[in-house]
C-alpha atoms as a PDB file:
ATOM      1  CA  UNK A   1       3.780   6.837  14.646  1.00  0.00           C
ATOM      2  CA  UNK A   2       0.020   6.329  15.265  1.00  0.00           C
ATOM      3  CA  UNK A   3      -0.432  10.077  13.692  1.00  0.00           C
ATOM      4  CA  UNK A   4       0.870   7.847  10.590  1.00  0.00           C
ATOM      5  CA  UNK A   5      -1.620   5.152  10.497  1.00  0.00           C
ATOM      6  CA  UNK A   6      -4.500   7.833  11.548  1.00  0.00           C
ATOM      7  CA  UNK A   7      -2.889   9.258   8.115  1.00  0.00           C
ATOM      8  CA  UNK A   8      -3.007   6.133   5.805  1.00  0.00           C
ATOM      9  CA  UNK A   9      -6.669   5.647   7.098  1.00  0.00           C
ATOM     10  CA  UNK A  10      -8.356   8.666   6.464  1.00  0.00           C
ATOM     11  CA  UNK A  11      -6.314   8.612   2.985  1.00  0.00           C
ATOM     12  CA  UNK A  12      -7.256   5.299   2.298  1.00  0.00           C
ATOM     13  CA  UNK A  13     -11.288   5.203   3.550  1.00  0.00           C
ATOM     14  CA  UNK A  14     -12.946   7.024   0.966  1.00  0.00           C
ATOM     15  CA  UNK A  15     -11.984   4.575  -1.545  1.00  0.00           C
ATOM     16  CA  UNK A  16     -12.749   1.800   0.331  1.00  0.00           C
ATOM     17  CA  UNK A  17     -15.653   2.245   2.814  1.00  0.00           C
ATOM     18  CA  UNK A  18     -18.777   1.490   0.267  1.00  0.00           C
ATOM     19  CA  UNK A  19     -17.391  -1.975  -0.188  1.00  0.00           C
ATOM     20  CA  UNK A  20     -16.282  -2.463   3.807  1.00  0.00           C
ATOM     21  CA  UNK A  21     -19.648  -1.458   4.612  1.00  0.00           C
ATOM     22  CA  UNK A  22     -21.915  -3.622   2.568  1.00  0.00           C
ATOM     23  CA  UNK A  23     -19.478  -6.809   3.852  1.00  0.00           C
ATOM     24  CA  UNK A  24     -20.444  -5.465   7.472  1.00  0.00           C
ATOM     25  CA  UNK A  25     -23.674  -4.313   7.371  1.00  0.00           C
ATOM     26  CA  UNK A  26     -26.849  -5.480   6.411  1.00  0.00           C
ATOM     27  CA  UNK A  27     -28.259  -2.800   4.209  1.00  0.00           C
ATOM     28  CA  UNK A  28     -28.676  -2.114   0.391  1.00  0.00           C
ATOM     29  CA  UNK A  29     -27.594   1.324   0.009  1.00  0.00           C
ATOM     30  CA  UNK A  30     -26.626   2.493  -2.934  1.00  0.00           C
ATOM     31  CA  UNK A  31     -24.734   5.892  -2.530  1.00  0.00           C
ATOM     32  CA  UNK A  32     -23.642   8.166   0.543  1.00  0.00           C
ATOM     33  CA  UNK A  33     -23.577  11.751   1.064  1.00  0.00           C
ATOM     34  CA  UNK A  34     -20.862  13.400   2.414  1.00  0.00           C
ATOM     35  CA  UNK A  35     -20.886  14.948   6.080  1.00  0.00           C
ATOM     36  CA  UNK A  36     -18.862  17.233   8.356  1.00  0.00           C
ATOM     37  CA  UNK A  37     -16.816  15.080  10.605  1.00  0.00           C
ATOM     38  CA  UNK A  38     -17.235  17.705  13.041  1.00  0.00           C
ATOM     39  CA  UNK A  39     -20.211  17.551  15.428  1.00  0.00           C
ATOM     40  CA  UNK A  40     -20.451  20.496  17.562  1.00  0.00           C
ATOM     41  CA  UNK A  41     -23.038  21.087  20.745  1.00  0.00           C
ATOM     42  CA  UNK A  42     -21.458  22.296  23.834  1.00  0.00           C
ATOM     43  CA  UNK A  43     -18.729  20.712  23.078  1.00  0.00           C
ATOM     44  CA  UNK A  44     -16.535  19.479  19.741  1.00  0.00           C
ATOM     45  CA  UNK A  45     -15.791  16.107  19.145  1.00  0.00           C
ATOM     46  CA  UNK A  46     -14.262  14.839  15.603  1.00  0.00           C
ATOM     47  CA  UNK A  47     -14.858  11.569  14.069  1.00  0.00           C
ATOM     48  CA  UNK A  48     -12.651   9.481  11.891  1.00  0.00           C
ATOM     49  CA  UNK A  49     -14.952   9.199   9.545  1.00  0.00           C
ATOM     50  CA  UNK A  50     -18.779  10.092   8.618  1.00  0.00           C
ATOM     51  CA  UNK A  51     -21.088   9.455   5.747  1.00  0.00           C
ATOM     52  CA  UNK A  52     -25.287   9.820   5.471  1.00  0.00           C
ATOM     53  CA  UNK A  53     -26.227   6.458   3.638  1.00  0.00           C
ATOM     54  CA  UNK A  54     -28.562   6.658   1.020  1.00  0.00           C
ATOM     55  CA  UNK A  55     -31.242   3.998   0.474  1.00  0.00           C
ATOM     56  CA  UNK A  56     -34.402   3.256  -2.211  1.00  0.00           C
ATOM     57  CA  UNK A  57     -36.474   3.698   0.528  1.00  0.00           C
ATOM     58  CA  UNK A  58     -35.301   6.944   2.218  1.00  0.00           C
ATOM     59  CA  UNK A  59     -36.980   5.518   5.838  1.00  0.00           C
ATOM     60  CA  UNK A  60     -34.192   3.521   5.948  1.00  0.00           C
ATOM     61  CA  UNK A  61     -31.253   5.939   5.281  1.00  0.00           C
ATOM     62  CA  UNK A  62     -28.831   5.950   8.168  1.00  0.00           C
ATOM     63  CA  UNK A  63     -25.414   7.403   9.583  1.00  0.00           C
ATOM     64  CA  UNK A  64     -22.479   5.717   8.887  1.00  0.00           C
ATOM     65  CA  UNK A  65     -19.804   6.270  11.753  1.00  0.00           C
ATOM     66  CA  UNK A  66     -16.337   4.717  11.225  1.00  0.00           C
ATOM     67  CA  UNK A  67     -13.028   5.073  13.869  1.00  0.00           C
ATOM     68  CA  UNK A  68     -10.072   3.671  13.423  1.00  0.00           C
ATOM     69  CA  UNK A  69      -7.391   2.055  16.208  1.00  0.00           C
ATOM     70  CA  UNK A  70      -4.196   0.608  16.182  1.00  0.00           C
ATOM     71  CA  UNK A  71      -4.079   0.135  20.042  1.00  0.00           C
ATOM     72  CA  UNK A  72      -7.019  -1.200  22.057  1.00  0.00           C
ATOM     73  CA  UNK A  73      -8.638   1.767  24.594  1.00  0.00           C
ATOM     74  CA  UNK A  74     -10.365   0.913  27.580  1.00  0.00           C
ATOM     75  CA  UNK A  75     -12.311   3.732  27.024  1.00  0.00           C
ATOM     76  CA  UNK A  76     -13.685   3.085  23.627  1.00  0.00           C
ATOM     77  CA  UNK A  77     -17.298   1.964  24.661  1.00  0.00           C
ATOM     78  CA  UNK A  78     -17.884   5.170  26.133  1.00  0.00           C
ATOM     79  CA  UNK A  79     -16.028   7.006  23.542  1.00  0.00           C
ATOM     80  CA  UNK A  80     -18.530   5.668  21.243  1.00  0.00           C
ATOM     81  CA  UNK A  81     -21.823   6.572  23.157  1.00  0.00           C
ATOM     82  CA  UNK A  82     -20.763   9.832  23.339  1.00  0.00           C
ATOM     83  CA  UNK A  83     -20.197  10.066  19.454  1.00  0.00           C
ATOM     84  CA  UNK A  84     -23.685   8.347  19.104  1.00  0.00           C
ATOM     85  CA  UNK A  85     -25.446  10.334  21.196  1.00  0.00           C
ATOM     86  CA  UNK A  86     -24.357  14.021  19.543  1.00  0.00           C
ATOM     87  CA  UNK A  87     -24.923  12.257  16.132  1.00  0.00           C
ATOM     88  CA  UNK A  88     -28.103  10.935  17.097  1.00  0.00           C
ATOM     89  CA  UNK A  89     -29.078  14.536  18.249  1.00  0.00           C
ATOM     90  CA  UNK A  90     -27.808  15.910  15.379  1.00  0.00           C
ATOM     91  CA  UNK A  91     -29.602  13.462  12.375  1.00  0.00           C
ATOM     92  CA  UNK A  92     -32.459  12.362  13.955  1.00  0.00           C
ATOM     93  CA  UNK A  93     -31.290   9.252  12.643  1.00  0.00           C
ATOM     94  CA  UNK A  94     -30.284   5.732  12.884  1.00  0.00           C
ATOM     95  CA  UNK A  95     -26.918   5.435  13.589  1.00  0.00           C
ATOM     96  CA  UNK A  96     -24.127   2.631  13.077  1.00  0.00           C
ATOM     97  CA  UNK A  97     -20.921   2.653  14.081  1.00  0.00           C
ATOM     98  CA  UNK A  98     -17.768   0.609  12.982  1.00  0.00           C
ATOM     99  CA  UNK A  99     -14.591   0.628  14.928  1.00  0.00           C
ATOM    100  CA  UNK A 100     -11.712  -1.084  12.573  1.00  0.00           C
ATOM    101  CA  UNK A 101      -8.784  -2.624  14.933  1.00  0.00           C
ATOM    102  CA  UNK A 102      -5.604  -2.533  12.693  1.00  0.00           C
ATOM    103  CA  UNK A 103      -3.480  -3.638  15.793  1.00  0.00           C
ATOM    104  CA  UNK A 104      -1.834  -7.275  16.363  1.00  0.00           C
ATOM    105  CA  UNK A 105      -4.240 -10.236  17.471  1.00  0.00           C
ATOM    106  CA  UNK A 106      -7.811  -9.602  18.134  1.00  0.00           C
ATOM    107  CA  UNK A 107      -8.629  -6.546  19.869  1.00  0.00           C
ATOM    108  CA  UNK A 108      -9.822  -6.914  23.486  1.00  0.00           C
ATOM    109  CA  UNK A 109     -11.719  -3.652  23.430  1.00  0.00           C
ATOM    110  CA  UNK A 110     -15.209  -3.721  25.161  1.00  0.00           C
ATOM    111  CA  UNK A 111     -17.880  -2.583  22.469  1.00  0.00           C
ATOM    112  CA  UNK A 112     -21.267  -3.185  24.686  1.00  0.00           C
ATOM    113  CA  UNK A 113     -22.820  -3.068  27.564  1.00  0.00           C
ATOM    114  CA  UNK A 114     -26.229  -3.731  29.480  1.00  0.00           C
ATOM    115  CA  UNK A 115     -26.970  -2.933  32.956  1.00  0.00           C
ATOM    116  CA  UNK A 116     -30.382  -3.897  33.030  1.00  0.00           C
ATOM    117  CA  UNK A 117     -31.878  -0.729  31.866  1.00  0.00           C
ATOM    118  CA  UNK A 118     -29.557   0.504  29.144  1.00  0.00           C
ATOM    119  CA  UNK A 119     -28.175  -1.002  26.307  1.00  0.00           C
ATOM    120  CA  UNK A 120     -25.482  -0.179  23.782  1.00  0.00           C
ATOM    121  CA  UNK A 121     -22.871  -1.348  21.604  1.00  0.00           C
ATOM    122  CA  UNK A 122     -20.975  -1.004  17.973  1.00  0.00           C
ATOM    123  CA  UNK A 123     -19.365  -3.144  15.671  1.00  0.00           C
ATOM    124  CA  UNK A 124     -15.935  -4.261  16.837  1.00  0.00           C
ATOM    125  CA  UNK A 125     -13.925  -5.488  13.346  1.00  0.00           C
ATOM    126  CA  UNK A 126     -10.363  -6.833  14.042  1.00  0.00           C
ATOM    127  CA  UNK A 127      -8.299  -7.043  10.657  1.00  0.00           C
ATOM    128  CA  UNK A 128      -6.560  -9.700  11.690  1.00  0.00           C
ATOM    129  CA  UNK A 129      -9.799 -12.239  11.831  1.00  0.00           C
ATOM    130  CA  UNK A 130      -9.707 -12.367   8.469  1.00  0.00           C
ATOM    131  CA  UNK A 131      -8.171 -14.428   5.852  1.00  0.00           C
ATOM    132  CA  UNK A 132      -5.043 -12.204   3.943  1.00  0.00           C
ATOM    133  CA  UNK A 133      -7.298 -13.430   1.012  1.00  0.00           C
ATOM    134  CA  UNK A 134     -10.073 -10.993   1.105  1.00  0.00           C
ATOM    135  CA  UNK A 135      -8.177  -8.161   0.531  1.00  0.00           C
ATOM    136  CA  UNK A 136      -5.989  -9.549  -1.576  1.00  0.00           C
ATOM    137  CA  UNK A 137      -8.730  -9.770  -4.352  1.00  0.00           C
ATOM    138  CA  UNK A 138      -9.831  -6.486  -4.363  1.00  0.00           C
ATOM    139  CA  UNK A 139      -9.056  -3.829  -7.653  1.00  0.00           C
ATOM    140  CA  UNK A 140      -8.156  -1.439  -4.866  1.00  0.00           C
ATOM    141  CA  UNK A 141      -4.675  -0.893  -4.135  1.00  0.00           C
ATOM    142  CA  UNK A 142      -6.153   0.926  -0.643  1.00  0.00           C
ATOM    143  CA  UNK A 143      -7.695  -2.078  -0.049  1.00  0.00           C
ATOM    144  CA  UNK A 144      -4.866  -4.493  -0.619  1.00  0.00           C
ATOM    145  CA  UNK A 145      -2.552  -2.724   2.001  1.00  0.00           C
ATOM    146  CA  UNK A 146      -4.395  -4.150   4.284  1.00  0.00           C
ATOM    147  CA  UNK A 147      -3.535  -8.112   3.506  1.00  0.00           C
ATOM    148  CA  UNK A 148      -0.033  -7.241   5.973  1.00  0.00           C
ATOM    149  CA  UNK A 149      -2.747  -6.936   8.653  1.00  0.00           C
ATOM    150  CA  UNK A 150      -4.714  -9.990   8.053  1.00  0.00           C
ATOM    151  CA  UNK A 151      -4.229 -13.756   9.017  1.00  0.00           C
ATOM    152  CA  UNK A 152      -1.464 -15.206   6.938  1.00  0.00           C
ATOM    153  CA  UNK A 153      -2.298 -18.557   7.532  1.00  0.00           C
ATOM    154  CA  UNK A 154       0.078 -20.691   6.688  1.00  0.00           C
ATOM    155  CA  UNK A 155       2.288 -18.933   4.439  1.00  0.00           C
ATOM    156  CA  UNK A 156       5.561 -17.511   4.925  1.00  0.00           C
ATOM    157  CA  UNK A 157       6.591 -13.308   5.354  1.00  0.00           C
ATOM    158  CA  UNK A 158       7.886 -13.751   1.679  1.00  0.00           C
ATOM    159  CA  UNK A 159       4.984 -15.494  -0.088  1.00  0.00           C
ATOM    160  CA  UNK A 160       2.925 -13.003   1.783  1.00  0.00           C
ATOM    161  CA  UNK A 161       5.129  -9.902   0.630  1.00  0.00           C
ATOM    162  CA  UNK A 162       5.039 -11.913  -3.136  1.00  0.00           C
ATOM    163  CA  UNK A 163       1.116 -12.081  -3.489  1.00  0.00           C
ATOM    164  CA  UNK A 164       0.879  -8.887  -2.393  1.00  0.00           C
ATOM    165  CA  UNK A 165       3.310  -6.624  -4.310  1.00  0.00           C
ATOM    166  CA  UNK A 166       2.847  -8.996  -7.190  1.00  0.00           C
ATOM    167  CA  UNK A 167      -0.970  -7.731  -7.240  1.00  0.00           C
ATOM    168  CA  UNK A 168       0.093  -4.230  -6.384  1.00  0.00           C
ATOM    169  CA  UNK A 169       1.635  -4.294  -9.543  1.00  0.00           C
ATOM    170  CA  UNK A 170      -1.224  -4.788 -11.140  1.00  0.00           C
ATOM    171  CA  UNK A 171      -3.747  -2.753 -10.029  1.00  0.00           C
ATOM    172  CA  UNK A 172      -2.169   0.962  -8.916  1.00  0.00           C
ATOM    173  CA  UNK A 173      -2.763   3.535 -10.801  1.00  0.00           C
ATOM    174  CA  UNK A 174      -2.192   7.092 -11.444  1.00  0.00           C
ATOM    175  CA  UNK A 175      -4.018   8.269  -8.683  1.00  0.00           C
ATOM    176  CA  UNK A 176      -2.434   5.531  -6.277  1.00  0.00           C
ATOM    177  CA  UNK A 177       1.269   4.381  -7.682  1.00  0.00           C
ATOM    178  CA  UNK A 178       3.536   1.518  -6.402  1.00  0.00           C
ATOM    179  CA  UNK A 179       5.409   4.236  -4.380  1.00  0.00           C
ATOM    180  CA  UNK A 180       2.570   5.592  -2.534  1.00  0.00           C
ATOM    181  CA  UNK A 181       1.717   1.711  -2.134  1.00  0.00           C
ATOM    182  CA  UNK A 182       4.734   0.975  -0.585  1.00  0.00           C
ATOM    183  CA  UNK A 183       5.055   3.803   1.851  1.00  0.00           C
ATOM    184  CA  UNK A 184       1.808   2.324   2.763  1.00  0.00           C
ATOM    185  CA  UNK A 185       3.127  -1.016   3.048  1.00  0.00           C
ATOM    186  CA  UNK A 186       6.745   0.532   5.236  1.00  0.00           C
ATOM    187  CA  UNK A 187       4.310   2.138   7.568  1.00  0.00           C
ATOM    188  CA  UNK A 188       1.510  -0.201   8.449  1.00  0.00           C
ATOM    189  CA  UNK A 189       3.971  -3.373   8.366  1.00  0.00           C
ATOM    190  CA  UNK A 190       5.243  -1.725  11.970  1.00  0.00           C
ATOM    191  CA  UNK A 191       1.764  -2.876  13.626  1.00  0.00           C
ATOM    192  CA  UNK A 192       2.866  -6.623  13.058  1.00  0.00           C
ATOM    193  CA  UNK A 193       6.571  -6.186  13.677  1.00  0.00           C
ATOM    194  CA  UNK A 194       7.171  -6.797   9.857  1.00  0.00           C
ATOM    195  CA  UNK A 195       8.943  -3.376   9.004  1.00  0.00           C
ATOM    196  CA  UNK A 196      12.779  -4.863   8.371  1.00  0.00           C
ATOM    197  CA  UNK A 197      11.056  -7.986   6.786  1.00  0.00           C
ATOM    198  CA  UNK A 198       9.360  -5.357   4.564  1.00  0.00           C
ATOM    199  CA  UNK A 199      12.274  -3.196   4.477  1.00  0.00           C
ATOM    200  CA  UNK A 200      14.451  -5.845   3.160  1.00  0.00           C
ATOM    201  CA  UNK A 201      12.084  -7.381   0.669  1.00  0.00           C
ATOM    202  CA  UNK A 202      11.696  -3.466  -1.244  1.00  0.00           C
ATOM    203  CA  UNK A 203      15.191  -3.589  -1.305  1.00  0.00           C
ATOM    204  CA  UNK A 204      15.918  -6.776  -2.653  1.00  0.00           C
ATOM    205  CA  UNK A 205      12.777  -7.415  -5.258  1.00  0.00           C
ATOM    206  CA  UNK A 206      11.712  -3.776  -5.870  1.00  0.00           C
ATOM    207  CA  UNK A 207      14.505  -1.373  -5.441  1.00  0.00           C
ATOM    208  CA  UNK A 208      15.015  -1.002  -9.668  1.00  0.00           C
ATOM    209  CA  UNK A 209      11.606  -0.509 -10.254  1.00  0.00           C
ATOM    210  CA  UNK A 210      11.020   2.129  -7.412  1.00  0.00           C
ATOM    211  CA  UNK A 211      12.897   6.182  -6.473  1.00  0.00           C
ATOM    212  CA  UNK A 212      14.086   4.905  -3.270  1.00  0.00           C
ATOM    213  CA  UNK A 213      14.900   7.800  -1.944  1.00  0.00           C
ATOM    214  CA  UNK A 214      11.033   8.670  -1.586  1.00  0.00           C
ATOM    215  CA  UNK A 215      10.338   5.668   0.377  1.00  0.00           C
ATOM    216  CA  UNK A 216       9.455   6.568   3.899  1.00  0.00           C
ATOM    217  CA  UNK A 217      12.016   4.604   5.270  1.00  0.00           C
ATOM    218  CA  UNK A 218      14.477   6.378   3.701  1.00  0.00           C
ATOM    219  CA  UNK A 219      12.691   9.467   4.498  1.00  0.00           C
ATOM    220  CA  UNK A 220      13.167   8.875   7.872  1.00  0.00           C
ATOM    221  CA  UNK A 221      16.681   8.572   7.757  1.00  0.00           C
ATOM    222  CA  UNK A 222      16.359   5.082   9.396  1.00  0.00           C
ATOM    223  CA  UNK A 223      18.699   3.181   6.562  1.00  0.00           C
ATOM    224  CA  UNK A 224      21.703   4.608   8.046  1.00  0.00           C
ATOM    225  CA  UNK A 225      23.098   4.496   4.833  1.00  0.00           C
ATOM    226  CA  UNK A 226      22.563   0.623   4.839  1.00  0.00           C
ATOM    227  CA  UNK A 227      20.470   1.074   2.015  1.00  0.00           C
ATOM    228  CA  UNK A 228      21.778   4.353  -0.261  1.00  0.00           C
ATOM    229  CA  UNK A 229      24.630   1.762  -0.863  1.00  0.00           C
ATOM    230  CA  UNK A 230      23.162  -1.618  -1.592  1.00  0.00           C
ATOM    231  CA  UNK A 231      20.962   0.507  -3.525  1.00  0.00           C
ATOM    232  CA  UNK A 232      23.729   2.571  -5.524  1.00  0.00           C
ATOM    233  CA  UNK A 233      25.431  -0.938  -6.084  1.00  0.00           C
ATOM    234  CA  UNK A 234      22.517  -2.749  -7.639  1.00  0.00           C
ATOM    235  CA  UNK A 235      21.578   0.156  -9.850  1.00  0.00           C
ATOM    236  CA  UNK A 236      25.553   0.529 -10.557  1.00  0.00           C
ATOM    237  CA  UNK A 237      25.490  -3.387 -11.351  1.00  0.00           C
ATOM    238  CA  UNK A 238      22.312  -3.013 -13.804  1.00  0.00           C
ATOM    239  CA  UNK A 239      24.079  -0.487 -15.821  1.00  0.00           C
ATOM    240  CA  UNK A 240      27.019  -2.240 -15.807  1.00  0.00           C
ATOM    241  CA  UNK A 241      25.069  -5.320 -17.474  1.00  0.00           C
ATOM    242  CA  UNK A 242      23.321  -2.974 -20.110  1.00  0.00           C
ATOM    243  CA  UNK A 243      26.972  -1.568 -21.311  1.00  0.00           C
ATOM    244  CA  UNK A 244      28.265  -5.593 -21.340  1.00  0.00           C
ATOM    245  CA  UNK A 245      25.305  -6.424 -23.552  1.00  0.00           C
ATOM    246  CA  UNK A 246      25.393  -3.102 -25.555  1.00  0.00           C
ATOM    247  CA  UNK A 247      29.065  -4.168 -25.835  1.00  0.00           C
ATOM    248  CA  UNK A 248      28.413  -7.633 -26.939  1.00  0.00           C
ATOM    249  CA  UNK A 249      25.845  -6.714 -29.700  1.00  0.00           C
ATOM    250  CA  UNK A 250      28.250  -3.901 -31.669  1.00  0.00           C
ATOM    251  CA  UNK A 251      31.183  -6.179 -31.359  1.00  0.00           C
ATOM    252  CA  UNK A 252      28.776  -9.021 -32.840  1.00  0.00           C
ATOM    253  CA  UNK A 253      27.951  -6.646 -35.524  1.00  0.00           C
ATOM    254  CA  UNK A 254      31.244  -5.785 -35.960  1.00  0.00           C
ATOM    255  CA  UNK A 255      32.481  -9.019 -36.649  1.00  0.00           C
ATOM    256  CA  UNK A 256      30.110  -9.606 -38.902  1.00  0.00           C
ATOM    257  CA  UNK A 257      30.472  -6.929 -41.427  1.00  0.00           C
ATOM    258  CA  UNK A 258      34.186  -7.944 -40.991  1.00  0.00           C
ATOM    259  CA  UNK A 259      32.883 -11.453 -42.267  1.00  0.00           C
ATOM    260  CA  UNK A 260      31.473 -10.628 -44.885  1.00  0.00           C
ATOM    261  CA  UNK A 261      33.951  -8.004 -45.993  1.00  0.00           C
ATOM    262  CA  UNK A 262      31.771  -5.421 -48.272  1.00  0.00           C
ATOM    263  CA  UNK A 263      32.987  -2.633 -46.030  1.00  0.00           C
ATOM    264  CA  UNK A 264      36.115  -0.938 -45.315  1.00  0.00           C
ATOM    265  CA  UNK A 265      37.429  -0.453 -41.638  1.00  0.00           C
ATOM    266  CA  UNK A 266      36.580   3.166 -41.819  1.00  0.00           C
ATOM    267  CA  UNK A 267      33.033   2.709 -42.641  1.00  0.00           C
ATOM    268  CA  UNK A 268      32.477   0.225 -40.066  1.00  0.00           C
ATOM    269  CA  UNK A 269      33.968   2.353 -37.599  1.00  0.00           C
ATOM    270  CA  UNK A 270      31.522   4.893 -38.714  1.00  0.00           C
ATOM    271  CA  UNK A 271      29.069   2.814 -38.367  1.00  0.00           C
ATOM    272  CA  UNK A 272      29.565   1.311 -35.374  1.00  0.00           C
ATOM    273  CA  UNK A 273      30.796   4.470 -33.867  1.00  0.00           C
ATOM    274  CA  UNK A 274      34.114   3.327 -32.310  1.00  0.00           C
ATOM    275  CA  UNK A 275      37.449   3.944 -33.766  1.00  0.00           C
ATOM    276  CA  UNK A 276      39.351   2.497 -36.517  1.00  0.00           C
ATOM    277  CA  UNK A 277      41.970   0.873 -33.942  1.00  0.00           C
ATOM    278  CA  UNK A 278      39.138  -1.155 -32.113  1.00  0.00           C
ATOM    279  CA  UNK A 279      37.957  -2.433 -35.714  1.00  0.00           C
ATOM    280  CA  UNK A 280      41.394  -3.797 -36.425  1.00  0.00           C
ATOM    281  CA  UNK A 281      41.773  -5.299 -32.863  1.00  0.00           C
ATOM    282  CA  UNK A 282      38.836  -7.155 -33.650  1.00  0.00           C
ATOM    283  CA  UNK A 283      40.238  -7.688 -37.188  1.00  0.00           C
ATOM    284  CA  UNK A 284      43.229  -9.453 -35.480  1.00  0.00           C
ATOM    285  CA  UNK A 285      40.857 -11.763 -33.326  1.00  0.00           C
ATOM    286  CA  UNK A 286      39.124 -13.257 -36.398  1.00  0.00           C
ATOM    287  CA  UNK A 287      42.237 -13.733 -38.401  1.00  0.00           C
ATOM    288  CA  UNK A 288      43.569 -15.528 -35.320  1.00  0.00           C
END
């Protein structure tokens, strides 16, 4: 599962990261420049994610290093010396580092240290210290997945699942549609327990609007055919109501071209399309 989340990140952080980066850091940039996430010496390390960060005044560029975790690692601290180090080697350049917690709770990962004659440390962002709010106002539908990580507050799984879809709604897009949103949503809902809350909501509020069977859920064969038949039965029961109300209007039509009697029964079969036989037997219920 965490090679899923490791997924939905690196999908999800070059949309995002300009904005995340100006609410962390303290810096004016105005572009980035794409780098290898590779850095290679004697050995090869790979980073989450890596950009050069362009400012006005070009003394101040710097390297952005982002990682990602969904569990807390012991080992992070030195994890992240060792990535500074090679990068520092390699740029010859400032270098700041952001490790994102997506886990439950506030992550108890150690992100300094000073034994008297060395110092180091990196910027240690738990989702879940912030309000569901401020990523429920982005225009980025990468962005918003991230509100099922935050601090609800005080409001309820299903105002929480409402706000959010309901914005969802609004703001995918071609390039990121409410069914890659809500794979999204299936997926990182697991890190707070929230998966057959999340489940169940889809089902219930946005089954009709969505190809279930694309869900990844459903991909995973986890609905134990749970949901292929509440599914079939509400899409069975939608039809259903469109013939009823198709129904209703021709018969309404029907009865009044009976009313008003300019037309024969043939031609108001004909143009009703039904047969002669179901004009009369509506015949017989107005003369009744």
């Amino acid at each position: 599962m965490a090679n899923h989340y490791d997924k939905i990140f690196k999908e999800n952080i070059e949309a995002i990261y300009l904005a995340f980066s100006k609410r962390f850091i303290n810096s004016d940039f105005e572009k980035a420049e794409e780098l290898s996430t590779d850095i290679q010496r004697t050995r090869e390390k790979k980073t989450d994610f890596l950009r050069k960060m362009l400012h006005p005044e070009p003394t101040d560029n710097f390297i952005l290093h982002i990682e990602a975790q969904s569990k807390d690692d012991p080992n992070m601290i030195y994890r992240m010396q060792e990535y500074y180090a090679m990068l520092l080697r390699k740029y010859k350049m400032r270098v700041v580092q952001l490790v994102f917690y997506f886990g439950k709770g506030i992550s108890k990962m150690k992100n300094s240290y000073n034994d008297g004659r060395n110092f180091f440390s990196f910027e240690l962002i738990s989702i879940q210290q912030f309000s569901y709010r401020t990523f429920l106002e982005t225009d980025k539908p990468e962005e918003l997945t991230l509100a099922i990580l935050a601090d609800f507050e005080d409001l309820t799984n299903e105002e929480i699942a409402d706000l959010i879809f309901a914005r969802a709604k609004i703001i995918t897009n071609e390039t990121f549609g409410m069914e890659k949103f809500v794979n999204q949503m299936e997926v990182l809902s697991k890190l707070r327990n929230l998966d057959g809350f999340i489940q169940h909501y889809i089902l219930n509020n946005m089954a009709l609007e969505l190809k279930m069977e694309d869900t990844f859920t459903y991909k995973q064969g986890k609905l134990e055919g749970k949901l292929e038949g509440e599914l079939k039965g509400k899409r069975e029961g939608k039809r259903e109501g469109k013939r009823e109300g198709e129904k209703e209007k021709r018969d309404k039509m029907i009865l009044a071209m009976l009313k008003k009697g300019s037309n024969s029964l043939e031609e108001i079969s004909e143009i009703a399309e039904v047969s002669v036989d179901y004009v009369k037997e509506l015949a017989a219920k107005l003369d009744k």
